[in-house]
Protein backbone atom coordinates (compact mmCIF):
# COMPACT_ATOMS: atom_id res chain seq x y z
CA UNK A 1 22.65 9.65 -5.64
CA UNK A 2 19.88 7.16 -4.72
CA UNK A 3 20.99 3.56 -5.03
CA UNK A 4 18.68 1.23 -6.94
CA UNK A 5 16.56 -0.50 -3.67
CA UNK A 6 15.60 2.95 -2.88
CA UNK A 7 14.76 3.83 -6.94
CA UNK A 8 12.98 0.50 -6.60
CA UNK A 9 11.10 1.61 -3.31
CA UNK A 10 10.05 4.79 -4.74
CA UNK A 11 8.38 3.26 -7.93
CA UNK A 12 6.60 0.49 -6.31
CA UNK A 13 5.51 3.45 -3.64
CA UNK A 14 4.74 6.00 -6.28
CA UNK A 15 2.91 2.46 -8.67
CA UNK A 16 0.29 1.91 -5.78
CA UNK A 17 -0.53 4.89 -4.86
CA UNK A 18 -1.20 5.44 -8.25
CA UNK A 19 -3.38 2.63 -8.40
CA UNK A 20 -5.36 3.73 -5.86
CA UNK A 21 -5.89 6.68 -7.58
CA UNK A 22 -7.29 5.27 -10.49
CA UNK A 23 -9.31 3.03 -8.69
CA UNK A 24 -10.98 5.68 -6.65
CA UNK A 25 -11.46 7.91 -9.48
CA UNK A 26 -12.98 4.55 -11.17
CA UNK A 27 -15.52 4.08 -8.53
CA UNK A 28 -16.61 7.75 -8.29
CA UNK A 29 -17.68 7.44 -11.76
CA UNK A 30 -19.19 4.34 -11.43
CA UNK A 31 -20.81 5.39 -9.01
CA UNK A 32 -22.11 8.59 -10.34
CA UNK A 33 -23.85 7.22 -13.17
CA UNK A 34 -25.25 3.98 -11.42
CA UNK A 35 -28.56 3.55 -12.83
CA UNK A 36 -31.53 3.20 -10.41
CA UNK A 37 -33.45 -0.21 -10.26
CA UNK A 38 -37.62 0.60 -11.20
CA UNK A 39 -39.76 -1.37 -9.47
CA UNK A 40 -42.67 -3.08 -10.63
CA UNK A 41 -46.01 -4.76 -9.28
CA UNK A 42 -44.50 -8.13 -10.69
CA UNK A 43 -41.94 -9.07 -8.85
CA UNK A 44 -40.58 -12.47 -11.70
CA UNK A 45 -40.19 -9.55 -13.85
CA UNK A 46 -38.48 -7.12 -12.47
CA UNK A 47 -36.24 -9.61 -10.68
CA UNK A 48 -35.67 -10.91 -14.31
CA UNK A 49 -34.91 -7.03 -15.40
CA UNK A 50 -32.69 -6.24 -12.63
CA UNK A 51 -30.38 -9.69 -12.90
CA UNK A 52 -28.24 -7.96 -15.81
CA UNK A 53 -27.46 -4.73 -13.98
CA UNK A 54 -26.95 -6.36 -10.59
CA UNK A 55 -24.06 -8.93 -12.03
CA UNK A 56 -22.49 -5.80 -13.61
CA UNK A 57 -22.64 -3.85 -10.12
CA UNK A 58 -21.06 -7.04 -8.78
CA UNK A 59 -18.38 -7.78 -11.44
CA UNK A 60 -17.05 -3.97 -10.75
CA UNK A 61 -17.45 -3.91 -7.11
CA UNK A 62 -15.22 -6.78 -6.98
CA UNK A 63 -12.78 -5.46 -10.13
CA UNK A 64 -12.74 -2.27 -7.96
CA UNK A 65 -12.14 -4.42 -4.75
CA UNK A 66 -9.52 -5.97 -5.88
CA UNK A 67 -7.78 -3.02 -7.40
CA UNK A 68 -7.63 -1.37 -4.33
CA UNK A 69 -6.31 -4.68 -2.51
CA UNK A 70 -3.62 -4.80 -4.87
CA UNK A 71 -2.88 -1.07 -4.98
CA UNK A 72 -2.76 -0.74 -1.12
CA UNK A 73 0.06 -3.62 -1.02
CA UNK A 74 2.25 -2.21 -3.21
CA UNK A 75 1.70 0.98 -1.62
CA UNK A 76 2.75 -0.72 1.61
CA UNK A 77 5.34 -2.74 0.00
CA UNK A 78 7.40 1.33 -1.12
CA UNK A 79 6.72 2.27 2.48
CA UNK A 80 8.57 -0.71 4.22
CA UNK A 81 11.33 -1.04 1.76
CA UNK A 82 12.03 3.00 1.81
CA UNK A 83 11.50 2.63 6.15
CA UNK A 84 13.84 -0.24 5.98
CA UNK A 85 16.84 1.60 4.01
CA UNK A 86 16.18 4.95 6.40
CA UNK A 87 16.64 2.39 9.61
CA UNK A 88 19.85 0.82 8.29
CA UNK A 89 21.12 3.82 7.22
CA UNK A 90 20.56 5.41 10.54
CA UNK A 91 22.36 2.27 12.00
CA UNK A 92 25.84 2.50 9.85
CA UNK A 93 25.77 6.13 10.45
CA UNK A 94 25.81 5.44 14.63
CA UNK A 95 27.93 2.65 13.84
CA UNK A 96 30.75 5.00 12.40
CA UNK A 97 29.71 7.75 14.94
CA UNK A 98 31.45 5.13 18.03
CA UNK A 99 34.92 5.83 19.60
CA UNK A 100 36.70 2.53 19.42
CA UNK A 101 37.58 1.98 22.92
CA UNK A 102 40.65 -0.06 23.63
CA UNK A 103 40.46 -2.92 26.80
CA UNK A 104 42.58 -1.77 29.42
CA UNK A 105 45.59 -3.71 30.94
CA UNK A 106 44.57 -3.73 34.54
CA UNK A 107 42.14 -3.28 36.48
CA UNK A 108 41.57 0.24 37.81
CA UNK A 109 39.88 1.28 41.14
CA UNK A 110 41.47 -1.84 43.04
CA UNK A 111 44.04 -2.12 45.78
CA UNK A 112 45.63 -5.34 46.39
């Protein structure tokens, strides 16, 4: 049974990932129905008519920026606590695996 750092691992893993999900998925359909900018001879006014749309691009981008920046650390945050438990695990299990070897009383291999 999994203890509760490696429940913990998995949800934070399984939380960004998820995240990242949504976030793509958001900027696809953003994305997809992105209206086009129409030019016009004047350039005061359709500066003036493009202001509005161009904040909104900007306020997503950066909504979308920083849901991905926050999705990909928790997805990186999973990864290095489940990596962490697999490397200590692996350590106790060669740490049981030893022989206990006793010193010797003498030196072997020596003549006096």
């Amino acid at each position: 049974m999994p203890d509760k750092t490696e429940i913990s691992g998995f949800i934070v893993l399984f939380a960004g990932v998820a995240l990242l999900v949504f976030t793509f998925f958001n900027a696809y359909l953003f994305l997809k129905w992105l209206s086009t900018i129409e030019t016009s001879p004047d350039l005061m006014a359709s500066f003036g008519e493009a202001l509005a749309p161009l904040i909104e691009a900007c306020i997503r981008a950066i909504y979308l920026g920083i849901m991905g920046w926050i999705g990909s650390i928790l997805t990186v945050r999973g990864v290095n606590i489940l990596t962490q438990l697999r490397h200590e695990a692996k350590a106790e299990a060669k740490v049981s695996e030893k022989p206990i070897v006793e010193p010797s009383k003498g030196r072997k291999g020596r003549k006096s």
